[in-house]
PDB file of N, CA and C in Angstrom:
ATOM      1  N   UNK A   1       0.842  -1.170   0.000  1.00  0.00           N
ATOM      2  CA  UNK A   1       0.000   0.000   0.000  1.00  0.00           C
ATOM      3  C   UNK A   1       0.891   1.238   0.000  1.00  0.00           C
ATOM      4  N   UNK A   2       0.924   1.943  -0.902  1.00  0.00           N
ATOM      5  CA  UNK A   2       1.632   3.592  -0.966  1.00  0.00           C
ATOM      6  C   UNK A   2       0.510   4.185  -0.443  1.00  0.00           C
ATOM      7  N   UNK A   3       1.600   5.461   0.238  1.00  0.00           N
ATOM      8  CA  UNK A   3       0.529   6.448   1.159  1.00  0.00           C
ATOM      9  C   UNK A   3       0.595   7.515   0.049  1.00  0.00           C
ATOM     10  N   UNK A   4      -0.418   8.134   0.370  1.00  0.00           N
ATOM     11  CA  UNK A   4       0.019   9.593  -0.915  1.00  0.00           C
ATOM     12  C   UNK A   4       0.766  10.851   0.048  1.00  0.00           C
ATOM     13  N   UNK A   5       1.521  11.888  -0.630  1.00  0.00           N
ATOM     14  CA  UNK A   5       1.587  12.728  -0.358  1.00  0.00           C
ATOM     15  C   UNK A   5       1.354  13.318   0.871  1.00  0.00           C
ATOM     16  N   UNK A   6      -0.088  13.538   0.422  1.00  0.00           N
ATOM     17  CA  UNK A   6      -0.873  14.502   1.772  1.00  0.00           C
ATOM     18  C   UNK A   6      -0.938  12.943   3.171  1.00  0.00           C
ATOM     19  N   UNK A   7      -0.820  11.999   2.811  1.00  0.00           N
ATOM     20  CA  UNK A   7      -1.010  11.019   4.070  1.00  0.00           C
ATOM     21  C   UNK A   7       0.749  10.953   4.881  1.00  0.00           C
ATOM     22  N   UNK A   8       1.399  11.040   3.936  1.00  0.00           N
ATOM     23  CA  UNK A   8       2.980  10.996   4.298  1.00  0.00           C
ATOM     24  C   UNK A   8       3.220  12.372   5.026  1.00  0.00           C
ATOM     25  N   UNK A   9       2.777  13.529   4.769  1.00  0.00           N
ATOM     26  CA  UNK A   9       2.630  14.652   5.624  1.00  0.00           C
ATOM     27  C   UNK A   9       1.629  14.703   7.261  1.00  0.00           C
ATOM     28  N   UNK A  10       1.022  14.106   6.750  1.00  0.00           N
ATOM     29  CA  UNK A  10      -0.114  13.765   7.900  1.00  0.00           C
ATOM     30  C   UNK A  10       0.884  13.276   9.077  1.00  0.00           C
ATOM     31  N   UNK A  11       1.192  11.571   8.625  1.00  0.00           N
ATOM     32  CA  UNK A  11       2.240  11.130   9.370  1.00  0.00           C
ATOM     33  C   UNK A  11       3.442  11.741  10.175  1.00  0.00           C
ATOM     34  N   UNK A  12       3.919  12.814   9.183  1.00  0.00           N
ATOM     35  CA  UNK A  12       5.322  13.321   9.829  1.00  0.00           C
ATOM     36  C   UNK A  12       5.060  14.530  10.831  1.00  0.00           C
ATOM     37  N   UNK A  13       3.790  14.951  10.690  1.00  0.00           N
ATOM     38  CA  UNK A  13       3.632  15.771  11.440  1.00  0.00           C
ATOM     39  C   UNK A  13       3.104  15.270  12.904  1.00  0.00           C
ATOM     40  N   UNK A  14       2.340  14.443  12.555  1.00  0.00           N
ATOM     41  CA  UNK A  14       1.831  13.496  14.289  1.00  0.00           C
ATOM     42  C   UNK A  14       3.441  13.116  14.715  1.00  0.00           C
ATOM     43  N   UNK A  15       4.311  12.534  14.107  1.00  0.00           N
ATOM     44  CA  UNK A  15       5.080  12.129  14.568  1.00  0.00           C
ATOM     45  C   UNK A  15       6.409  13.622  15.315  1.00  0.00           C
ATOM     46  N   UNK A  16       6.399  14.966  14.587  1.00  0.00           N
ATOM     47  CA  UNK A  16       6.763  15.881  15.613  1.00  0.00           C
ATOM     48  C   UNK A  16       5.843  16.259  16.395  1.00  0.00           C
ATOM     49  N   UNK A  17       4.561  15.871  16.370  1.00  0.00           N
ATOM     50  CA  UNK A  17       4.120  16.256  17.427  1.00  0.00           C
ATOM     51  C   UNK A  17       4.312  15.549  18.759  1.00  0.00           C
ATOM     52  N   UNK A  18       4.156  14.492  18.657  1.00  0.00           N
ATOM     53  CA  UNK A  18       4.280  13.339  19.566  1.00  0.00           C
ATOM     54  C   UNK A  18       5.817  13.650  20.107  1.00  0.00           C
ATOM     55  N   UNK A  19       7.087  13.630  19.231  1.00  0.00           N
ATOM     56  CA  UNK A  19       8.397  14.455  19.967  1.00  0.00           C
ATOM     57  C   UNK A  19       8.546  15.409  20.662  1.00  0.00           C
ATOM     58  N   UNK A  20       7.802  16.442  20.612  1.00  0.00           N
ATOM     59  CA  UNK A  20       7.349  17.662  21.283  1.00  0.00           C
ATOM     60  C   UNK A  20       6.917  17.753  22.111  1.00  0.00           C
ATOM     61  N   UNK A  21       5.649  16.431  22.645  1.00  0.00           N
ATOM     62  CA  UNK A  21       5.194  16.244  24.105  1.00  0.00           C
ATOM     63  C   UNK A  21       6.043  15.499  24.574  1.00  0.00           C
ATOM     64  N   UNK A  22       6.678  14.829  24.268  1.00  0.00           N
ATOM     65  CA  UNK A  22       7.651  13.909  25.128  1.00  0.00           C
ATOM     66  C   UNK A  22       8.422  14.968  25.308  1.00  0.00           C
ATOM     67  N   UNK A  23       9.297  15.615  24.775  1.00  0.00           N
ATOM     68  CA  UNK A  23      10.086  17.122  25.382  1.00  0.00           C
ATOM     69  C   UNK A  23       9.777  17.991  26.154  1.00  0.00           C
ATOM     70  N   UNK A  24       8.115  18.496  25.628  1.00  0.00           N
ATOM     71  CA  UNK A  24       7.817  19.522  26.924  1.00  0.00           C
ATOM     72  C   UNK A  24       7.451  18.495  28.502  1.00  0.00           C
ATOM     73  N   UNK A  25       7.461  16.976  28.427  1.00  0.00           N
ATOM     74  CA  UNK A  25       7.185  16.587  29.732  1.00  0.00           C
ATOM     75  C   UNK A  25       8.394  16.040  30.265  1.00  0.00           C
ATOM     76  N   UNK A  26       9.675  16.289  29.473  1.00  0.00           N
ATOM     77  CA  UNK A  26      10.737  15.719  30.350  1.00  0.00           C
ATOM     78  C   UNK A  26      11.194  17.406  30.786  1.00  0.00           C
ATOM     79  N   UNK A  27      10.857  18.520  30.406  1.00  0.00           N
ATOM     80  CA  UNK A  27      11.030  19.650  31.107  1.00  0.00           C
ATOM     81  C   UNK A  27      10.179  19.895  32.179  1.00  0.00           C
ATOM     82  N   UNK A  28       9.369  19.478  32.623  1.00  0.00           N
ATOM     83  CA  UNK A  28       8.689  19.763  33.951  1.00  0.00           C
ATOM     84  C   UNK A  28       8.583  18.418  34.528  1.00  0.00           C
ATOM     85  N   UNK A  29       9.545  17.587  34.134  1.00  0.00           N
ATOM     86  CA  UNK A  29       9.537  16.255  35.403  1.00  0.00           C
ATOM     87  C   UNK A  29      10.287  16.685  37.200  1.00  0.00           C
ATOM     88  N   UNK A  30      10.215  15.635  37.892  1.00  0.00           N
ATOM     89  CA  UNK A  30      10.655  16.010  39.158  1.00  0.00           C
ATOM     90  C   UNK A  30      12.273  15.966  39.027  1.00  0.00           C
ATOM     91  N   UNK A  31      13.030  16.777  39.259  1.00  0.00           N
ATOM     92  CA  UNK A  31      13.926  16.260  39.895  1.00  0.00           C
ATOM     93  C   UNK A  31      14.692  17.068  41.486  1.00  0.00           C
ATOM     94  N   UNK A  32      15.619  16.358  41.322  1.00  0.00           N
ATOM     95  CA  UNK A  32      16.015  16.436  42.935  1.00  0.00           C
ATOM     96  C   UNK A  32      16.840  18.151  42.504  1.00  0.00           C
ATOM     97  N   UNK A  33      16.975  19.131  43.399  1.00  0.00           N
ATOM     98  CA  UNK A  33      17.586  20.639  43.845  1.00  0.00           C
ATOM     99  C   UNK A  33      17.563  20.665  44.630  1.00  0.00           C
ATOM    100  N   UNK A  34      18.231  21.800  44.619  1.00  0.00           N
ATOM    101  CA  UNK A  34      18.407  22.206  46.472  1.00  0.00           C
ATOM    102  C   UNK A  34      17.313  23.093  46.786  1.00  0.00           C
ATOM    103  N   UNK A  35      16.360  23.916  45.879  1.00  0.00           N
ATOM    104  CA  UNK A  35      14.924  23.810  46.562  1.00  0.00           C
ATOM    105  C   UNK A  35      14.138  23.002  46.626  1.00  0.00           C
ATOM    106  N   UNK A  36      14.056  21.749  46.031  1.00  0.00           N
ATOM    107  CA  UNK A  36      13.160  20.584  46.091  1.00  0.00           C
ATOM    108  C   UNK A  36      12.741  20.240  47.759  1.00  0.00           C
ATOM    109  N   UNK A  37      11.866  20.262  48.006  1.00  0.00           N
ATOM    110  CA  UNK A  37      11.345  19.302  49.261  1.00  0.00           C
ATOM    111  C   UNK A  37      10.923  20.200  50.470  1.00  0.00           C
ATOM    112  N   UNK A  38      10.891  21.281  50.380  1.00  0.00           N
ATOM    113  CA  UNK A  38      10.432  22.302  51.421  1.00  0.00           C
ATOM    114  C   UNK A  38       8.806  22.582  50.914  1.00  0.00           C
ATOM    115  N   UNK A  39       8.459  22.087  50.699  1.00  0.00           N
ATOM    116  CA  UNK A  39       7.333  23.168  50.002  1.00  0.00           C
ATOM    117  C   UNK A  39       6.587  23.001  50.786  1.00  0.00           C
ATOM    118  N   UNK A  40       5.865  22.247  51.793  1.00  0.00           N
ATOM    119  CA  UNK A  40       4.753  22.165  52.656  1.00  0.00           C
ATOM    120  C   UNK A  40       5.391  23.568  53.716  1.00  0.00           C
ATOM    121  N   UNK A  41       6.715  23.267  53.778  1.00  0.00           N
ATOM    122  CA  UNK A  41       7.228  24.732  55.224  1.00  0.00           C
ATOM    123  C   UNK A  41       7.147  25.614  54.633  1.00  0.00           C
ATOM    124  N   UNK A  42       7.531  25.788  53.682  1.00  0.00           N
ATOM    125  CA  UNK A  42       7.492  27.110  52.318  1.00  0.00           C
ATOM    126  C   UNK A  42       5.979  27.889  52.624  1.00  0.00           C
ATOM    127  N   UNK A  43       5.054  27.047  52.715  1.00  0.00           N
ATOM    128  CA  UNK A  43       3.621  27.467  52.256  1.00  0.00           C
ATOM    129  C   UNK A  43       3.080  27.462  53.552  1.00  0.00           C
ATOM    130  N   UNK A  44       3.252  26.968  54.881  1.00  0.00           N
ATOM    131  CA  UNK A  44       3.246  27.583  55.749  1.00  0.00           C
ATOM    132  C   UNK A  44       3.802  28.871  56.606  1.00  0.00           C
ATOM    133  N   UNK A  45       4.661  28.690  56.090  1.00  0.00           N
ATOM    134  CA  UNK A  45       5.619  30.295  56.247  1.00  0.00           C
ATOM    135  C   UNK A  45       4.771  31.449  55.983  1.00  0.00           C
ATOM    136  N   UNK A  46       4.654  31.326  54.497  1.00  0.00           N
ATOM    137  CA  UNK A  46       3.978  32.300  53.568  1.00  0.00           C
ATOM    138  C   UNK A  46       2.330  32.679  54.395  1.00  0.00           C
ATOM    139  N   UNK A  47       1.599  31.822  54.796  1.00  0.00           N
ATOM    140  CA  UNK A  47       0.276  31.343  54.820  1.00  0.00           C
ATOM    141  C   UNK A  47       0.439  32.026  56.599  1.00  0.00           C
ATOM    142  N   UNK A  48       1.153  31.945  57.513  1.00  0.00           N
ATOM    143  CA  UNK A  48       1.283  32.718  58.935  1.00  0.00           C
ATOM    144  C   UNK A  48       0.941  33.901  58.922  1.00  0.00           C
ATOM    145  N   UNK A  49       0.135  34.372  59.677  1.00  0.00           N
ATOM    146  CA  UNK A  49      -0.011  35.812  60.244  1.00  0.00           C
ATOM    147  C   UNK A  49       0.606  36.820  60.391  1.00  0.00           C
ATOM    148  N   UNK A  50       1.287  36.294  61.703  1.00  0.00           N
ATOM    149  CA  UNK A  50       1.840  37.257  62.713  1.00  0.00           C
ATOM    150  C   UNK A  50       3.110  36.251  63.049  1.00  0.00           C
ATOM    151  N   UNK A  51       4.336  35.602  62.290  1.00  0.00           N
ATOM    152  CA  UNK A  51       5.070  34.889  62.609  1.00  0.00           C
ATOM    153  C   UNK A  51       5.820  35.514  63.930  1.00  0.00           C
ATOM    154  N   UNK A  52       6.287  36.370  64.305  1.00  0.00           N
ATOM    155  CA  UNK A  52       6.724  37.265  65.427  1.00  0.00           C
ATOM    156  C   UNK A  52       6.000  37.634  66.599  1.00  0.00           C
ATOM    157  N   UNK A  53       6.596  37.221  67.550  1.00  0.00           N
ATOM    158  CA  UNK A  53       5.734  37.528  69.003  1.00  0.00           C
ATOM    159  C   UNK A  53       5.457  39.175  69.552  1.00  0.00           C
ATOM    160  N   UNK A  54       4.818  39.629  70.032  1.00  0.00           N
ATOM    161  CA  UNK A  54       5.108  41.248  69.918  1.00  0.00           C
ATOM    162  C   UNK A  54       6.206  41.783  70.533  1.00  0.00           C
ATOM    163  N   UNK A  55       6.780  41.096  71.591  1.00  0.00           N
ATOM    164  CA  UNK A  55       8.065  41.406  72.058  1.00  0.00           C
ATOM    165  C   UNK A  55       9.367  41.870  70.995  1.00  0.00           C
ATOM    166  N   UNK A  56       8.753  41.272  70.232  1.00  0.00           N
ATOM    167  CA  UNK A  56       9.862  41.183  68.647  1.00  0.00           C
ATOM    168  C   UNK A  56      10.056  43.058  68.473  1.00  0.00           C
ATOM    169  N   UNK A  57       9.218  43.679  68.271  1.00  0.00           N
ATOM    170  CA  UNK A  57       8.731  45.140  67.623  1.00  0.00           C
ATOM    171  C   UNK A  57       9.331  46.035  68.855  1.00  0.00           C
ATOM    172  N   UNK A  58       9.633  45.257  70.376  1.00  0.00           N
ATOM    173  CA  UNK A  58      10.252  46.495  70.773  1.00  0.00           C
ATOM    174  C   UNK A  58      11.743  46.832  70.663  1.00  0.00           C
ATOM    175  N   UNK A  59      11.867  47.845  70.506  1.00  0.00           N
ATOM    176  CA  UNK A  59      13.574  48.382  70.236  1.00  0.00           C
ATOM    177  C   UNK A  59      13.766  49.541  71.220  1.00  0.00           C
ATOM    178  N   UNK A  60      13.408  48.987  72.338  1.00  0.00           N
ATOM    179  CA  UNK A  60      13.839  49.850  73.819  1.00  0.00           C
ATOM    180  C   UNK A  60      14.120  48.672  74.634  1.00  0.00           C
ATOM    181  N   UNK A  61      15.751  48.516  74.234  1.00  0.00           N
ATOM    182  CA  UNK A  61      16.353  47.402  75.072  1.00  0.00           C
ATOM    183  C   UNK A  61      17.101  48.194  76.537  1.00  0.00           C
ATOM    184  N   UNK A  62      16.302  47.358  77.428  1.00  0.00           N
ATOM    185  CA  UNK A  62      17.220  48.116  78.921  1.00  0.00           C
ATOM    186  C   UNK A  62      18.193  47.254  79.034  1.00  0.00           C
ATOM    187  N   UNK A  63      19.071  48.138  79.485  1.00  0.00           N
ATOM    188  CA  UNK A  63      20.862  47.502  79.140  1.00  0.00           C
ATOM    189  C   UNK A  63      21.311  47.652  81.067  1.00  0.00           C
ATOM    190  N   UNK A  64      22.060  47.399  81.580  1.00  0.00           N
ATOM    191  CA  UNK A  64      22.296  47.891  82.789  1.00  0.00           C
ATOM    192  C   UNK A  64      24.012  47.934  82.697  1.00  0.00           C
ATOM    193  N   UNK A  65      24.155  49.797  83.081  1.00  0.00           N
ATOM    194  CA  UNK A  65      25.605  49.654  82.900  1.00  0.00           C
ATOM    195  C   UNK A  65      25.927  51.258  82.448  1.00  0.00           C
TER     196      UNK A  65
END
């Protein structure tokens, strides 16, 4: 069976397409960094209030001396 033309184009184009998702998903796979693995503390951090006790805000330290 010969393909015609327009079917041999058909083909080559599914076939960069199909290369193209395999590329854009090996760019957003996991891998290991040195930011990797914080993210639950990350997003609690962010997600806190008032991380500082109010004692924090005073800057009238009594010194003796």
């Amino acid at each position: 069976m010969r393909l015609s033309k327009r079917s041999k184009a058909l083909v080559a184009v599914m076939m960069l397409a199909s290369l193209s998702a395999c590329a854009d998903y090996m760019n957003r796979r996991d891998s290991v960094s040195f930011g990797a693995g914080n993210a639950a503390e990350g997003n609690t951090a962010i997600h806190t209030i008032n991380p500082f006790p109010p004692a924090a805000s005073n800057t009238t330290i009594v010194v003796g001396g």
